[in-house]
ModelCIF file with pLDDT and N, C-alpha, C, O atoms, coordinates in Angstrom:
data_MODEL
#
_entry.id   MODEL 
#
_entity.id                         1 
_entity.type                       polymer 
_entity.pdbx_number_of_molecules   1 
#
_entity_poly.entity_id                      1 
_entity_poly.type                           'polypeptide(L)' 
_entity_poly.nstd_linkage                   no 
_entity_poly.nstd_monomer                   no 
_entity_poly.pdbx_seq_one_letter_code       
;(UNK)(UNK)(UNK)(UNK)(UNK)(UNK)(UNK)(UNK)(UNK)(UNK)(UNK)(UNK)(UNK)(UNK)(UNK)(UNK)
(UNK)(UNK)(UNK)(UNK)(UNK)(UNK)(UNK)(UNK)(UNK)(UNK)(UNK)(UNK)(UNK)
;
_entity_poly.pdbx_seq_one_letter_code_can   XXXXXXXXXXXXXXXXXXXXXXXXXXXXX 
_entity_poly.pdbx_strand_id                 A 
#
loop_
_entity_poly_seq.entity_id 
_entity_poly_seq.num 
_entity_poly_seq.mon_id 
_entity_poly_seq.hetero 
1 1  UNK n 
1 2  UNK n 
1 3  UNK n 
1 4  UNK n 
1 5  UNK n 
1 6  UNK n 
1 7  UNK n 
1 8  UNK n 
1 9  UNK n 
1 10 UNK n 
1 11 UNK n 
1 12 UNK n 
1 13 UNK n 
1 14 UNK n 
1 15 UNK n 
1 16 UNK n 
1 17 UNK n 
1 18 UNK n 
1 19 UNK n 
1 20 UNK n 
1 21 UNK n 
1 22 UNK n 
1 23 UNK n 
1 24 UNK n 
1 25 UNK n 
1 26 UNK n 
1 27 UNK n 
1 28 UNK n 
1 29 UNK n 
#
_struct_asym.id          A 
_struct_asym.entity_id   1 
#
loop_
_ma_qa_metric.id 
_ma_qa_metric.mode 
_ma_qa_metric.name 
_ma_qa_metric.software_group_id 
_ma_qa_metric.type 
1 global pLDDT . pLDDT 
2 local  pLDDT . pLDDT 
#
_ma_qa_metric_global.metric_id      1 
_ma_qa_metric_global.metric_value   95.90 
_ma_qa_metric_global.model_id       1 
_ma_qa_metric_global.ordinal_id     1 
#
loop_
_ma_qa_metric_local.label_asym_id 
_ma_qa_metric_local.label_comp_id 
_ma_qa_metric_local.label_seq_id 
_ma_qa_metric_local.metric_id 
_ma_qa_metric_local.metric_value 
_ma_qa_metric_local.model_id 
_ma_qa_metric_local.ordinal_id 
A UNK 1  2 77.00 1 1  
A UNK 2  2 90.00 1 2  
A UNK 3  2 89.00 1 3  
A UNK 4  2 95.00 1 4  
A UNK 5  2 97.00 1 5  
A UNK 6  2 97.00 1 6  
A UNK 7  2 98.00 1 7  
A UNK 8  2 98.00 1 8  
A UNK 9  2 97.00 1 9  
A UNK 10 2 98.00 1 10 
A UNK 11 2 97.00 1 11 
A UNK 12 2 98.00 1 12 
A UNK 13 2 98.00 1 13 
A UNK 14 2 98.00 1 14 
A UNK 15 2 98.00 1 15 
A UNK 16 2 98.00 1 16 
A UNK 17 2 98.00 1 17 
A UNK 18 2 98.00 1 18 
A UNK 19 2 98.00 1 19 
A UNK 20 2 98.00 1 20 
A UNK 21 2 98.00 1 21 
A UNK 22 2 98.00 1 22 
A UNK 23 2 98.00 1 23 
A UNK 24 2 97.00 1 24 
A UNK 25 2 97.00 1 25 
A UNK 26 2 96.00 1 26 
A UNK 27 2 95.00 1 27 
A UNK 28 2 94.00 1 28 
A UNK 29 2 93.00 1 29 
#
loop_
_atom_site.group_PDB 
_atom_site.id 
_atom_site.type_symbol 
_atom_site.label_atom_id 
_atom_site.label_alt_id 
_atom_site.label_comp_id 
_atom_site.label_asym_id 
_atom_site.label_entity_id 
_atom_site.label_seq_id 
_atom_site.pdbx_PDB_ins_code 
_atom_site.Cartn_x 
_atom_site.Cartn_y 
_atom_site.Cartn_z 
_atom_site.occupancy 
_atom_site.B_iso_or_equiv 
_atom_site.pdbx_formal_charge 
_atom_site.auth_seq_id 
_atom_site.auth_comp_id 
_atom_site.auth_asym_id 
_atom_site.auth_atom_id 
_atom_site.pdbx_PDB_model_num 
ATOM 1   N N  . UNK A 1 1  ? 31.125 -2.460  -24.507 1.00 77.00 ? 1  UNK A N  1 
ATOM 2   C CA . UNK A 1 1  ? 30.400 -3.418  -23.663 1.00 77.00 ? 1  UNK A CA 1 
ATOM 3   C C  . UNK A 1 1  ? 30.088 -2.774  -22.317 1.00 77.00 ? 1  UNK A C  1 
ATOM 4   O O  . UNK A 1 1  ? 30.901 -2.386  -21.478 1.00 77.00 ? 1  UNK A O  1 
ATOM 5   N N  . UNK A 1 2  ? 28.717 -2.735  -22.270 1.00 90.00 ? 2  UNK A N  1 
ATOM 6   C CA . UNK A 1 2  ? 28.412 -1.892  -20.384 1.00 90.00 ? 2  UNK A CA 1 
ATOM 7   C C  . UNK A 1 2  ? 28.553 -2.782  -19.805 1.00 90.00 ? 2  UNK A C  1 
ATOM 8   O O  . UNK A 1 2  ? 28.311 -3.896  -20.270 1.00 90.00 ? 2  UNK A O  1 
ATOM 9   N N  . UNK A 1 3  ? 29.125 -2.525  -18.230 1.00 89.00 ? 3  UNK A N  1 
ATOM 10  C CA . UNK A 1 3  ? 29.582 -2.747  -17.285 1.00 89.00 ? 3  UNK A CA 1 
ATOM 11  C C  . UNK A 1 3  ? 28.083 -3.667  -16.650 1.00 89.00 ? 3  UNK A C  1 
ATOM 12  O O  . UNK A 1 3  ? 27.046 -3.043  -16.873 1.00 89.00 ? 3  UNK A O  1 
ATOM 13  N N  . UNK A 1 4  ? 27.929 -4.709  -16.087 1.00 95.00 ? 4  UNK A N  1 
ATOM 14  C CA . UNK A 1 4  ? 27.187 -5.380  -15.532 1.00 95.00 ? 4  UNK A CA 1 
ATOM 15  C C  . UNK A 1 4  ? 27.414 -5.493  -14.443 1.00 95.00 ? 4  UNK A C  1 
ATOM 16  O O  . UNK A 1 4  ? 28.264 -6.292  -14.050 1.00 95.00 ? 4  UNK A O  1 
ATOM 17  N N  . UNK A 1 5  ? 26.504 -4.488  -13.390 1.00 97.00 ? 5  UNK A N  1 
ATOM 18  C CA . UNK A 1 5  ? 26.631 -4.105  -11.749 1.00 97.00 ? 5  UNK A CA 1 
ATOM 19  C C  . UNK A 1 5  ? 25.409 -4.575  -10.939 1.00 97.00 ? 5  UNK A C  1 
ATOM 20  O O  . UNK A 1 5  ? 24.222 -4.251  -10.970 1.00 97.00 ? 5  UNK A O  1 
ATOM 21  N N  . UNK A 1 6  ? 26.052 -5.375  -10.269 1.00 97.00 ? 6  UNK A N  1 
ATOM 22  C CA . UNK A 1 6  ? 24.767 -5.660  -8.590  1.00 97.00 ? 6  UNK A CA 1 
ATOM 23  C C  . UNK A 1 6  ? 25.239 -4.904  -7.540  1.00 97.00 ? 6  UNK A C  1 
ATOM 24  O O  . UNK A 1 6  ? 26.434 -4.858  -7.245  1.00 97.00 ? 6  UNK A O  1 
ATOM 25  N N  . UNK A 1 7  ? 24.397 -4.329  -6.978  1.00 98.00 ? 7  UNK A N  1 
ATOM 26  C CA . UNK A 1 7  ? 24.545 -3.160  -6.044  1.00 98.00 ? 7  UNK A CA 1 
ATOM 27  C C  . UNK A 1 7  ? 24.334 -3.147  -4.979  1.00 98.00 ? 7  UNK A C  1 
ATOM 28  O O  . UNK A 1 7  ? 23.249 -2.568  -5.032  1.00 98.00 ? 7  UNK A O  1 
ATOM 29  N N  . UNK A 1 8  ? 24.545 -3.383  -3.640  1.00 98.00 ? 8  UNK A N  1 
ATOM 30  C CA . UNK A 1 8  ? 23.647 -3.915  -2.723  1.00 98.00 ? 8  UNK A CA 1 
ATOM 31  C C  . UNK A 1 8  ? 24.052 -2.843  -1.211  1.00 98.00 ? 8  UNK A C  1 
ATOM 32  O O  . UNK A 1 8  ? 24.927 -2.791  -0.347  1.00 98.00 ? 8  UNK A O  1 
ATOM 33  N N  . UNK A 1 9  ? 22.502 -1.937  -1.681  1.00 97.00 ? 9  UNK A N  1 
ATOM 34  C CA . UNK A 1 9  ? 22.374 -1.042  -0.347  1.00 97.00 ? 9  UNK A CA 1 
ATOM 35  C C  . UNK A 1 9  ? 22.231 -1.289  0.670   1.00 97.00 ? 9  UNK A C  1 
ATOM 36  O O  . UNK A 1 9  ? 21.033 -1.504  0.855   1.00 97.00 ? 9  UNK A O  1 
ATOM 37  N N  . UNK A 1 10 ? 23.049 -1.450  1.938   1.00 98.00 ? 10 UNK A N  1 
ATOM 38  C CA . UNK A 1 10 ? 22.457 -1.719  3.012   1.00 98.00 ? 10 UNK A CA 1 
ATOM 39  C C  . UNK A 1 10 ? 21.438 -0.882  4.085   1.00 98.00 ? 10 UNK A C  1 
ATOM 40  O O  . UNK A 1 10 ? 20.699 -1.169  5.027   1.00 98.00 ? 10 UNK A O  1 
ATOM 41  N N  . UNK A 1 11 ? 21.753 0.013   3.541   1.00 97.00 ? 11 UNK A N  1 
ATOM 42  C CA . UNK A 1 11 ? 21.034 1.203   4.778   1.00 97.00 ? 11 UNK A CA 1 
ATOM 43  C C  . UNK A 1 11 ? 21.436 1.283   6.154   1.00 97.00 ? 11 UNK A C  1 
ATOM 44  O O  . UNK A 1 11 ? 22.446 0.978   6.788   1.00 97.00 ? 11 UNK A O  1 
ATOM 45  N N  . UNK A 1 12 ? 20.205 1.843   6.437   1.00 98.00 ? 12 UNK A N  1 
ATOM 46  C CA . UNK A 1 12 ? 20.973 1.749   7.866   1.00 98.00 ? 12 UNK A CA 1 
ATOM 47  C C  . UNK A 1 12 ? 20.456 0.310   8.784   1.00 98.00 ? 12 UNK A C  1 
ATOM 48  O O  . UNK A 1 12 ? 19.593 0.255   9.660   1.00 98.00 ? 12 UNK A O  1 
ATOM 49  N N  . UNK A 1 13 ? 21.253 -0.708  8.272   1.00 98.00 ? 13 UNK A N  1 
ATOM 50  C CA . UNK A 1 13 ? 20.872 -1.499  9.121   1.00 98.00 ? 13 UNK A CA 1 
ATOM 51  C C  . UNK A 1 13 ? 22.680 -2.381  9.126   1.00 98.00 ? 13 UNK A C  1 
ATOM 52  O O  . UNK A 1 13 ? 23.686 -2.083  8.482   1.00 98.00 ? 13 UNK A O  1 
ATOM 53  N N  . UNK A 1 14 ? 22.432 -3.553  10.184  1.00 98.00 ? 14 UNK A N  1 
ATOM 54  C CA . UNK A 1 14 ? 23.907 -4.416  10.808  1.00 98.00 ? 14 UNK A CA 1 
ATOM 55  C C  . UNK A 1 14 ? 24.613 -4.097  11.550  1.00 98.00 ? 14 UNK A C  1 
ATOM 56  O O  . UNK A 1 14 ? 25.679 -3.650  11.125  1.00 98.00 ? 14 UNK A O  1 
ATOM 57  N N  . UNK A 1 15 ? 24.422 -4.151  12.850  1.00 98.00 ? 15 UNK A N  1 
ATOM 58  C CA . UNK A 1 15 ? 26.245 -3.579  13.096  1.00 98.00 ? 15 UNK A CA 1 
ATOM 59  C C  . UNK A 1 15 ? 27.373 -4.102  12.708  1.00 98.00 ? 15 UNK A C  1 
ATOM 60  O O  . UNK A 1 15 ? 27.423 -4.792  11.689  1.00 98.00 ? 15 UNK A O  1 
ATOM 61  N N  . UNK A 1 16 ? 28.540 -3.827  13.532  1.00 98.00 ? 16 UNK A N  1 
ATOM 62  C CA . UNK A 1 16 ? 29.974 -4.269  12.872  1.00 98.00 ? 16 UNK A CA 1 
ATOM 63  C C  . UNK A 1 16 ? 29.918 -5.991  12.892  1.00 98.00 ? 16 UNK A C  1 
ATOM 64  O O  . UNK A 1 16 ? 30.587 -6.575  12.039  1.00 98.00 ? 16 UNK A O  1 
ATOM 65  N N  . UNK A 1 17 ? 29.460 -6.450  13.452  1.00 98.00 ? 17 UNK A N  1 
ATOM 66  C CA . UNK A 1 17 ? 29.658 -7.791  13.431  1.00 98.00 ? 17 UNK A CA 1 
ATOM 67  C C  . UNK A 1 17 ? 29.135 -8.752  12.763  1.00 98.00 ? 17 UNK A C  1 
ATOM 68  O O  . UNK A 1 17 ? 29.642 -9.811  12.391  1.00 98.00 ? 17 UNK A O  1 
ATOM 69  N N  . UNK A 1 18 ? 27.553 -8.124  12.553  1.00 98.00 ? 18 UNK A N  1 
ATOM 70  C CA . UNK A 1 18 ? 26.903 -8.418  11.009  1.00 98.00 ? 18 UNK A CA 1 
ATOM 71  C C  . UNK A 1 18 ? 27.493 -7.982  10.102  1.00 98.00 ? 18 UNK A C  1 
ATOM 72  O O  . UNK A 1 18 ? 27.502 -8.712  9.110   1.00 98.00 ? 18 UNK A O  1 
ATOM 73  N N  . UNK A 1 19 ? 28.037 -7.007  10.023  1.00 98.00 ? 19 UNK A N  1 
ATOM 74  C CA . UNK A 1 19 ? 28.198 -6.264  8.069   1.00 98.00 ? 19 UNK A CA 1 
ATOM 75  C C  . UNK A 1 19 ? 29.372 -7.293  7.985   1.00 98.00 ? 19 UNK A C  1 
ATOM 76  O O  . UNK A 1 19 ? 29.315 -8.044  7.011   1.00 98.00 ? 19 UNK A O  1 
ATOM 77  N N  . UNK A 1 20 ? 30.454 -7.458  8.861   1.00 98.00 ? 20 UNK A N  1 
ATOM 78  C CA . UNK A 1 20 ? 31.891 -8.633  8.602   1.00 98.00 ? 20 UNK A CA 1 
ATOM 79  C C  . UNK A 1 20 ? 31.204 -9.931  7.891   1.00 98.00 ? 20 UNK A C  1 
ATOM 80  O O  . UNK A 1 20 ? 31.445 -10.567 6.866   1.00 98.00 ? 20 UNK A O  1 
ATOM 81  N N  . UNK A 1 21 ? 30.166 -10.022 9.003   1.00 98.00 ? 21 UNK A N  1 
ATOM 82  C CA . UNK A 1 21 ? 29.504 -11.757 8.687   1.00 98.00 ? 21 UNK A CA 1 
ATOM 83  C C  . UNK A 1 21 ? 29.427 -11.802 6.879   1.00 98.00 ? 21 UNK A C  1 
ATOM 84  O O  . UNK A 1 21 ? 30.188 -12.271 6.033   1.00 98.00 ? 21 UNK A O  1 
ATOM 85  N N  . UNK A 1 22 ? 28.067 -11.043 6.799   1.00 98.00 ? 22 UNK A N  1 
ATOM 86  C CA . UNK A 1 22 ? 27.330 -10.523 5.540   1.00 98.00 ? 22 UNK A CA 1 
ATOM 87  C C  . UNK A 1 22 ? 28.754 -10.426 4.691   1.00 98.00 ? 22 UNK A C  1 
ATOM 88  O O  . UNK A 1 22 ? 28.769 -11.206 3.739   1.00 98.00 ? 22 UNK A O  1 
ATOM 89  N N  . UNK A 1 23 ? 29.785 -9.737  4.822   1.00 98.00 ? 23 UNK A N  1 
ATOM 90  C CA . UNK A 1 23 ? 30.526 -9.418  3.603   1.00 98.00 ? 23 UNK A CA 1 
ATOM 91  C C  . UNK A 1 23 ? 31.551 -10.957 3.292   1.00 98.00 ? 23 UNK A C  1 
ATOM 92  O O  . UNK A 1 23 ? 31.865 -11.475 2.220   1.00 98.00 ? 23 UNK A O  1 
ATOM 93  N N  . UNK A 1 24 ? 31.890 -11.387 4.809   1.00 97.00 ? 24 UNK A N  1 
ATOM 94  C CA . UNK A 1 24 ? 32.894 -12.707 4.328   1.00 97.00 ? 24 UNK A CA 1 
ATOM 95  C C  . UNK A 1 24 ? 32.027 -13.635 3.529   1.00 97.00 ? 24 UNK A C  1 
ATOM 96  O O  . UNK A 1 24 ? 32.432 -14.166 2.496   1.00 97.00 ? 24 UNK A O  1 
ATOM 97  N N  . UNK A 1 25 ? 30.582 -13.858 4.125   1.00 97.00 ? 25 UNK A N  1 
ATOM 98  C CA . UNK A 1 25 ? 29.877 -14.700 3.334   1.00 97.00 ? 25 UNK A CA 1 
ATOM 99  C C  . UNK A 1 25 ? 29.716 -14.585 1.932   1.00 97.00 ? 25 UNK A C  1 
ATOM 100 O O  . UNK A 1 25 ? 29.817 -15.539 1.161   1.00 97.00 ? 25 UNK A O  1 
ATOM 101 N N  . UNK A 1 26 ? 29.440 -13.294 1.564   1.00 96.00 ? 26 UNK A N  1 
ATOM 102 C CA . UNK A 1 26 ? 29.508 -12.904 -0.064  1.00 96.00 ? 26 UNK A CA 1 
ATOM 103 C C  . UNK A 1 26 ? 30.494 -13.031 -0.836  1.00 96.00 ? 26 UNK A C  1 
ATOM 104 O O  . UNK A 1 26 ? 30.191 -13.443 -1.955  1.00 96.00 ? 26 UNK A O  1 
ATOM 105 N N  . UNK A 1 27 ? 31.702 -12.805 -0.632  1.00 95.00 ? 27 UNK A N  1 
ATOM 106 C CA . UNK A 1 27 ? 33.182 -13.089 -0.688  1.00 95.00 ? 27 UNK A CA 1 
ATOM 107 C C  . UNK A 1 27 ? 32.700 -14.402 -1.120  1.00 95.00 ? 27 UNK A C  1 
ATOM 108 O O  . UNK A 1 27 ? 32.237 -14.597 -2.244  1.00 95.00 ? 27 UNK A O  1 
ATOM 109 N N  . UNK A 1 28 ? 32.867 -15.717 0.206   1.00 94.00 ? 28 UNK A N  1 
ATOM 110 C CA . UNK A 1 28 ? 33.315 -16.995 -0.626  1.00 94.00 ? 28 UNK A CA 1 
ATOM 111 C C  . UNK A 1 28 ? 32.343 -17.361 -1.356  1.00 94.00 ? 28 UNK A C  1 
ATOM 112 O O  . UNK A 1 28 ? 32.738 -18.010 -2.325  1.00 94.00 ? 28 UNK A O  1 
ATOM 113 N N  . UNK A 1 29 ? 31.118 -17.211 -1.305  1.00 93.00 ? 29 UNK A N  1 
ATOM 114 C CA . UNK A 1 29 ? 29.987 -17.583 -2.354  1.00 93.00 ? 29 UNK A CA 1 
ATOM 115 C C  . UNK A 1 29 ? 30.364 -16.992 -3.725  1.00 93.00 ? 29 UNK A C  1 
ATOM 116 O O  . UNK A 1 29 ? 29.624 -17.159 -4.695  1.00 93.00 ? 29 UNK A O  1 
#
C-alpha cells in the first residue's frame, strides 16, 4: 500500500511568528 503524502512547501516566505501560527493551526484542524 503507497504511502499517501501532502506536502506543503513553504519557501521562502513567514517569519517565526507566522510559521508557529500556520503550524498550530494545521495541528488542530
Amino acid at each position: 500500500m503507497r504511502k499517501k503524502i501532502v506536502a506543503g512547501n513553504w519557501k521562502m516566505n513567514k517569519v517565526l511568528d507566522e510559521a508557529v501560527a500556520l503550524t498550530s493551526e494545521l495541528i488542530t484542524m
